[in-house]
C-alpha atoms as a PDB file:
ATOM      1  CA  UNK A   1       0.000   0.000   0.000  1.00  0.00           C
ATOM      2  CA  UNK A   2       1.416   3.358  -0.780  1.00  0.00           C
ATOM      3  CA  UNK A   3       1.780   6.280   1.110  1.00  0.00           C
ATOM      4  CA  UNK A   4      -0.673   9.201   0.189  1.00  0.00           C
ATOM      5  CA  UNK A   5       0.392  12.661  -0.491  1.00  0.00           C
ATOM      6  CA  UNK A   6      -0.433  15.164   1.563  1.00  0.00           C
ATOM      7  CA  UNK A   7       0.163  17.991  -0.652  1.00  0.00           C
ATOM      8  CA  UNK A   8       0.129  17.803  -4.456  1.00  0.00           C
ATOM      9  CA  UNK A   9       2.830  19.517  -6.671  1.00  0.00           C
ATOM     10  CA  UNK A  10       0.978  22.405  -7.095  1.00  0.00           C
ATOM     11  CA  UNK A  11       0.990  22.687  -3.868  1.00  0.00           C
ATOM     12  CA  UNK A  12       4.497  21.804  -3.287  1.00  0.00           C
ATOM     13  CA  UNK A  13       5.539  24.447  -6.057  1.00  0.00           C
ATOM     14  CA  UNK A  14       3.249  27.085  -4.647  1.00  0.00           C
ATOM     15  CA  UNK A  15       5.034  26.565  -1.203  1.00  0.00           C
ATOM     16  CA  UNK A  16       8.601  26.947  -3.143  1.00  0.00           C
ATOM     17  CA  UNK A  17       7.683  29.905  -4.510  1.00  0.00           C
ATOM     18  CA  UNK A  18       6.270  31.603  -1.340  1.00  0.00           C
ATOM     19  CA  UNK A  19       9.269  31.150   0.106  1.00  0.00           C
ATOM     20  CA  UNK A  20      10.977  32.580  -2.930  1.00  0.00           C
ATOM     21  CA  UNK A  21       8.575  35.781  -2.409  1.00  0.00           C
ATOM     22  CA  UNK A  22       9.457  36.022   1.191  1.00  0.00           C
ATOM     23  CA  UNK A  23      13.009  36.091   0.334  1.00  0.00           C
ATOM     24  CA  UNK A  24      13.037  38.266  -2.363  1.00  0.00           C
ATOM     25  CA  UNK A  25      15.620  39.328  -5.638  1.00  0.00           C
ATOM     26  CA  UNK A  26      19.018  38.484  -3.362  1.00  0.00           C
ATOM     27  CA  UNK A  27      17.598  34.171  -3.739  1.00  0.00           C
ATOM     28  CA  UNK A  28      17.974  31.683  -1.190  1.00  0.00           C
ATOM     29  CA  UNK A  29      20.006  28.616  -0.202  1.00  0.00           C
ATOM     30  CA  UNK A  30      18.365  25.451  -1.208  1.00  0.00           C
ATOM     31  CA  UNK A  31      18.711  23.965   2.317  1.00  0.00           C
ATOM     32  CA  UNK A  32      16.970  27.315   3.520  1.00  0.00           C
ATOM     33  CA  UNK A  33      14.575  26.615   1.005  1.00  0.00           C
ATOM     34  CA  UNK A  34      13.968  22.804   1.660  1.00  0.00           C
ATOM     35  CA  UNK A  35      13.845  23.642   5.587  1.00  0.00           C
ATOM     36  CA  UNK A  36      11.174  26.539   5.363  1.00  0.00           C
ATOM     37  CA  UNK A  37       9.339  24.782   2.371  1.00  0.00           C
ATOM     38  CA  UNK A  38       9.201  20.932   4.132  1.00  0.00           C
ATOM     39  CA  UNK A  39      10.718  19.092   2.303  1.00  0.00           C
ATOM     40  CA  UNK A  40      13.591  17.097   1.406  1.00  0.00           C
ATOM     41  CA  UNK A  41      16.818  18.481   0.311  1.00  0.00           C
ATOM     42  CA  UNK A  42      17.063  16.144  -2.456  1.00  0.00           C
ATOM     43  CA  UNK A  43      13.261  16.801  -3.358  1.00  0.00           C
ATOM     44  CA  UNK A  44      13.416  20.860  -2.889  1.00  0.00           C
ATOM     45  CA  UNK A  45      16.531  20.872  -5.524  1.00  0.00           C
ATOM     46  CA  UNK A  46      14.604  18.021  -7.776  1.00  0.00           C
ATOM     47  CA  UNK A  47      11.377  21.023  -7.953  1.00  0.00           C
ATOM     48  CA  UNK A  48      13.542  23.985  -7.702  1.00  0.00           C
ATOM     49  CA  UNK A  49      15.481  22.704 -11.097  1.00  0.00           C
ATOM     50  CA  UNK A  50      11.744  22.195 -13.018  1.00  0.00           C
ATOM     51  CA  UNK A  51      11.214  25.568 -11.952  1.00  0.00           C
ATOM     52  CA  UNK A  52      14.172  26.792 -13.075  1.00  0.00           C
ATOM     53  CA  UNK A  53      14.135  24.827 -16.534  1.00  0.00           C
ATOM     54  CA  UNK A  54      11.203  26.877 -16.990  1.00  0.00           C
ATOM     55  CA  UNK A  55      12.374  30.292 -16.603  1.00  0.00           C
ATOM     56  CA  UNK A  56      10.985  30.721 -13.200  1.00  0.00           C
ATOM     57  CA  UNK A  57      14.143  30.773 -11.036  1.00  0.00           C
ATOM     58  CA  UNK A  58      17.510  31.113 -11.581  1.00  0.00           C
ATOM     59  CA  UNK A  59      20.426  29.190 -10.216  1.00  0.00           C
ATOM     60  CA  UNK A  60      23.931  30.316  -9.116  1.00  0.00           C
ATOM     61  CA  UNK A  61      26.484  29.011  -6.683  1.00  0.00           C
ATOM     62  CA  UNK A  62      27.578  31.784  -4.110  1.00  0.00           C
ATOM     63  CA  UNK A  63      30.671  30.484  -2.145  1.00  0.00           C
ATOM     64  CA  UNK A  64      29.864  26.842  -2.447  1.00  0.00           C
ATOM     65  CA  UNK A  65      26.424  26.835  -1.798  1.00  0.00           C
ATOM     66  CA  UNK A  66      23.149  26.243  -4.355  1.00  0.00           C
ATOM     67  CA  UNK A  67      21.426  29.242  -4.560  1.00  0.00           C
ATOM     68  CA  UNK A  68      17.731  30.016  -6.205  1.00  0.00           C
ATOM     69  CA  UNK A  69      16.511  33.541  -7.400  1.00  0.00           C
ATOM     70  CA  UNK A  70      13.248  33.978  -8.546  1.00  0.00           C
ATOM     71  CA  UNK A  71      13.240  35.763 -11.975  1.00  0.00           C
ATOM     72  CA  UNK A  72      10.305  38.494 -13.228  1.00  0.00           C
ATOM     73  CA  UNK A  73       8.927  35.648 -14.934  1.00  0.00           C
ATOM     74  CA  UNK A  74       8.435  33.495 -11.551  1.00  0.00           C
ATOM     75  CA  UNK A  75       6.694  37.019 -10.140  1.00  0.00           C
ATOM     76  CA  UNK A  76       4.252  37.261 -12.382  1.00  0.00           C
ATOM     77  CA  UNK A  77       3.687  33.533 -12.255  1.00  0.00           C
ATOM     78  CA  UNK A  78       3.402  33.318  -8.739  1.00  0.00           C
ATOM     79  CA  UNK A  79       1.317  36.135  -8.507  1.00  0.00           C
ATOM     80  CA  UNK A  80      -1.534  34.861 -11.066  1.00  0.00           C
ATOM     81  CA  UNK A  81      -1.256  31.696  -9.328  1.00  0.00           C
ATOM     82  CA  UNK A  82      -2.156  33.271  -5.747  1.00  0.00           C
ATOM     83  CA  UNK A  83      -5.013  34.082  -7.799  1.00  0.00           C
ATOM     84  CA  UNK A  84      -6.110  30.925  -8.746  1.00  0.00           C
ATOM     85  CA  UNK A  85      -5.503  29.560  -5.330  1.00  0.00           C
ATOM     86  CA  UNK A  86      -7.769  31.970  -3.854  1.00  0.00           C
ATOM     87  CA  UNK A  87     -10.352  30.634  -6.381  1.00  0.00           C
ATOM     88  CA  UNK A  88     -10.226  27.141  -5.879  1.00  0.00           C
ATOM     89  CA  UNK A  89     -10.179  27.340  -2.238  1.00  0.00           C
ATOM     90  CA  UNK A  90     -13.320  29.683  -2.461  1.00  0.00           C
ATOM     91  CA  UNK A  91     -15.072  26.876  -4.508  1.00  0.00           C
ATOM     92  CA  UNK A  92     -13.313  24.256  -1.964  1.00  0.00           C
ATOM     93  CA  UNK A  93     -11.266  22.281  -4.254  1.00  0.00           C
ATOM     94  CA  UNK A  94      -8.316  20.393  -2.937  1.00  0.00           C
ATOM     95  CA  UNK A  95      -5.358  21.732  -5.045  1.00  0.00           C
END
């Protein structure tokens, strides 16, 4: 029997990019990232590199450490998906 999800990629993503939001144009360490999104290291760079494959975040190593920066493109996506969120959640659909 497998384990159920609690949160679905949308979900997971949405959480990524909050963060991203929170920490603004200077980016953020992955394990900052995997710590304040919960979740894995391995999984937080795994979602962080689809995000970035798409133009939403950029990567650069600062000093030895994996850093994400969300790009104007990730802003405007992450805004328009706040949107949606608030729409399915006022229709009370699990996202």
């Amino acid at each position: 029997m497998s384990k159920q999800q609690y949160r679905s990629e949308m979900g997971i993503i949405s959480d990524i990019l909050c963060v991203m939001m929170d920490c603004g144009r200077q980016g953020v360490m992955i394990s900052t990232l995997a710590r304040r999104a919960n979740l894995s290291h391995y999984a937080a760079i795994e979602k962080c590199q689809k995000l970035a494959d798409f133009g939403l975040l950029e990567h650069v190593n600062i000093e030895r450490n994996r850093t994400f920066i969300i790009t104007e493109k990730g802003i405007r996506f992450f805004q328009e998906m706040q949107k949606f969120i608030a729409i399915v959640q006022a229709v009370k659909i699990r996202y």
